[in-house]
Protein backbone atom coordinates (compact mmCIF):
# COMPACT_ATOMS: atom_id res chain seq x y z
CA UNK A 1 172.90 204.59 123.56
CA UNK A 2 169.46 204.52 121.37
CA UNK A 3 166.92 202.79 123.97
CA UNK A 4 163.40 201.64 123.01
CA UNK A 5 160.22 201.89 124.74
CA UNK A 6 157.89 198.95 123.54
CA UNK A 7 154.23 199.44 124.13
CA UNK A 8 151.81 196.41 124.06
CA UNK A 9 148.85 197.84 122.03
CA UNK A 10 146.46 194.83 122.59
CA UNK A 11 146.90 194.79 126.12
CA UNK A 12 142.78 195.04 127.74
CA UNK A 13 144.15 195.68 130.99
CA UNK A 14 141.42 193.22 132.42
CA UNK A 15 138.79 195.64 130.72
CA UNK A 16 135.89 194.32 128.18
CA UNK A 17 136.89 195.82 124.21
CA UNK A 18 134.07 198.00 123.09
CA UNK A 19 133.61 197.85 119.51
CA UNK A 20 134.96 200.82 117.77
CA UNK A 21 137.15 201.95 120.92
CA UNK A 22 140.84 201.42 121.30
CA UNK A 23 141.94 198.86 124.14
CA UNK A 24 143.74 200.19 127.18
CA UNK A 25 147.31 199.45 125.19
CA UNK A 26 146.94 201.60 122.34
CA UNK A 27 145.30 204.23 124.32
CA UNK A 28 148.85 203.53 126.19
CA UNK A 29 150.59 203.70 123.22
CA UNK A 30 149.20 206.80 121.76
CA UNK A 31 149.50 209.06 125.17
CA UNK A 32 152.50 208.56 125.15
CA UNK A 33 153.20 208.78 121.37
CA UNK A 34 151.52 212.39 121.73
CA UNK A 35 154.55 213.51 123.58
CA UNK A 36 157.78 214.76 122.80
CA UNK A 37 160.12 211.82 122.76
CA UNK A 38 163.57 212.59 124.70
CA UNK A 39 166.56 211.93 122.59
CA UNK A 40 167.92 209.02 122.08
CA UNK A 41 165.00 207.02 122.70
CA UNK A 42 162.04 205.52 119.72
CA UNK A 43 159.05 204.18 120.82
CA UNK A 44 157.51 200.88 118.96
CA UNK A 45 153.99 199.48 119.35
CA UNK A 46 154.28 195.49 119.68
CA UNK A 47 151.00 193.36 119.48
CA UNK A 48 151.59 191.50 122.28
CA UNK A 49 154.39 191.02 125.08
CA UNK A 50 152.72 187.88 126.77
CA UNK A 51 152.12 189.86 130.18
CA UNK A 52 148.15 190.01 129.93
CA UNK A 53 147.43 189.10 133.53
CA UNK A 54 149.77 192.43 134.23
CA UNK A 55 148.46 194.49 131.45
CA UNK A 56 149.01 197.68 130.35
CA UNK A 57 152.61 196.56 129.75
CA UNK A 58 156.06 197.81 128.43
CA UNK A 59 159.39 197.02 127.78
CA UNK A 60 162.64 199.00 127.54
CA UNK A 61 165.78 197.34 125.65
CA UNK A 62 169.03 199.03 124.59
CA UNK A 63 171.82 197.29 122.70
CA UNK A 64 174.22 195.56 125.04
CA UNK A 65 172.04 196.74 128.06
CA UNK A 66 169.39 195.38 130.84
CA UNK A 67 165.87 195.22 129.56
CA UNK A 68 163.15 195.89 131.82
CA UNK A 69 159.22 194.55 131.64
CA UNK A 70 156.69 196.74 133.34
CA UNK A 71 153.34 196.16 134.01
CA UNK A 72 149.97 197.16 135.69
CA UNK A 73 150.29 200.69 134.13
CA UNK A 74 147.82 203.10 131.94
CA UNK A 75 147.76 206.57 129.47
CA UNK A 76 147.72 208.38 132.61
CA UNK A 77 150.88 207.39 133.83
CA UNK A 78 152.74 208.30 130.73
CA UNK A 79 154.74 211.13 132.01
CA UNK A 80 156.45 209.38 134.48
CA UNK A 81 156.99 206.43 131.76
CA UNK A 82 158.96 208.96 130.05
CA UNK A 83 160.52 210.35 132.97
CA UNK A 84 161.98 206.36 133.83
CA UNK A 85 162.63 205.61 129.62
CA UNK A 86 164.75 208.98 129.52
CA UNK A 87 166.66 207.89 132.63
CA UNK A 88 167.25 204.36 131.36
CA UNK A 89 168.38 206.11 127.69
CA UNK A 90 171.10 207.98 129.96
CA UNK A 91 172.68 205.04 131.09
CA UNK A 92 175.99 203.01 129.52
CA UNK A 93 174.23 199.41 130.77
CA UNK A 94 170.54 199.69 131.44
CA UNK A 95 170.80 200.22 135.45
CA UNK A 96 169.34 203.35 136.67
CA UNK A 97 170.43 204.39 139.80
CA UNK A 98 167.86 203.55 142.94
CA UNK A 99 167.33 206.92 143.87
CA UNK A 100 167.14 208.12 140.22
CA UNK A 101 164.75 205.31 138.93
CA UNK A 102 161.14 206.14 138.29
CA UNK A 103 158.52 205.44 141.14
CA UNK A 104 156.14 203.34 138.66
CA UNK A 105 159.65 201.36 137.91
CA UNK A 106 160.46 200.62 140.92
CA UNK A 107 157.17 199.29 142.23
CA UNK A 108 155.52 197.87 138.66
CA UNK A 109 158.76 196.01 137.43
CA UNK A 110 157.66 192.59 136.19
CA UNK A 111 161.02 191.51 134.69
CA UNK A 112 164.77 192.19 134.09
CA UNK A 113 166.93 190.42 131.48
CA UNK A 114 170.45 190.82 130.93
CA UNK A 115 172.39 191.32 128.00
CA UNK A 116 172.35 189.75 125.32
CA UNK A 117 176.09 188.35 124.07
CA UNK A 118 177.55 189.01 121.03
């Protein structure tokens, strides 16, 4: 399965823009851009996933499979965003195991959608 990782670049995060410095989102967006991407998984900045309130945010989708919205995160958790996106890439449907799912996925999840039907 090819997941991808959507990362809200305008997210503020609840933080003032400074002119001339990137919002919380695309400093989001380019930590984890900056690191090797696992196969099987592209990450795609989005301008907005209508979270704000929950900012940073991101969203992981896979043909046929459970999406996932997760919130209240920032560049320095980008490891373990990888760590949870590589997990969810691994999977036939979208459900991580419990004991295998990230800890920033299991606590910061805002949504989950099902499938979509063909």
């Amino acid at each position: 399965m090819n997941a991808t990782l959507l990362v809200c670049t305008t997210c503020r995060a609840g933080q003032p823009t400074v002119k001339g410095q990137p919002v919380a989102g695309a400093r989001l967006y380019s930590a984890l851009a900056n690191k090797p991407m696992p196969e099987k998984l592209t990450i795609a900045p989005v301008e907005c996933l209508s979270a704000c309130s929950n900012g940073c945010v991101i969203a992981l989708t896979a043909p046929g499979c459970w999406s996932y919205v997760y919130g209240r995160l920032s560049e320095d958790d980008a490891a373990e965003i990888l760590t949870g996106a590589t997990a969810y890439a691994a999977t036939p449907d979208g459900l991580v195991p419990w004991s295998q799912c990230s800890q920033i996925f299991r606590k910061q999840s805002l949504a989950r959608l099902p499938p979509q039907e063909r």
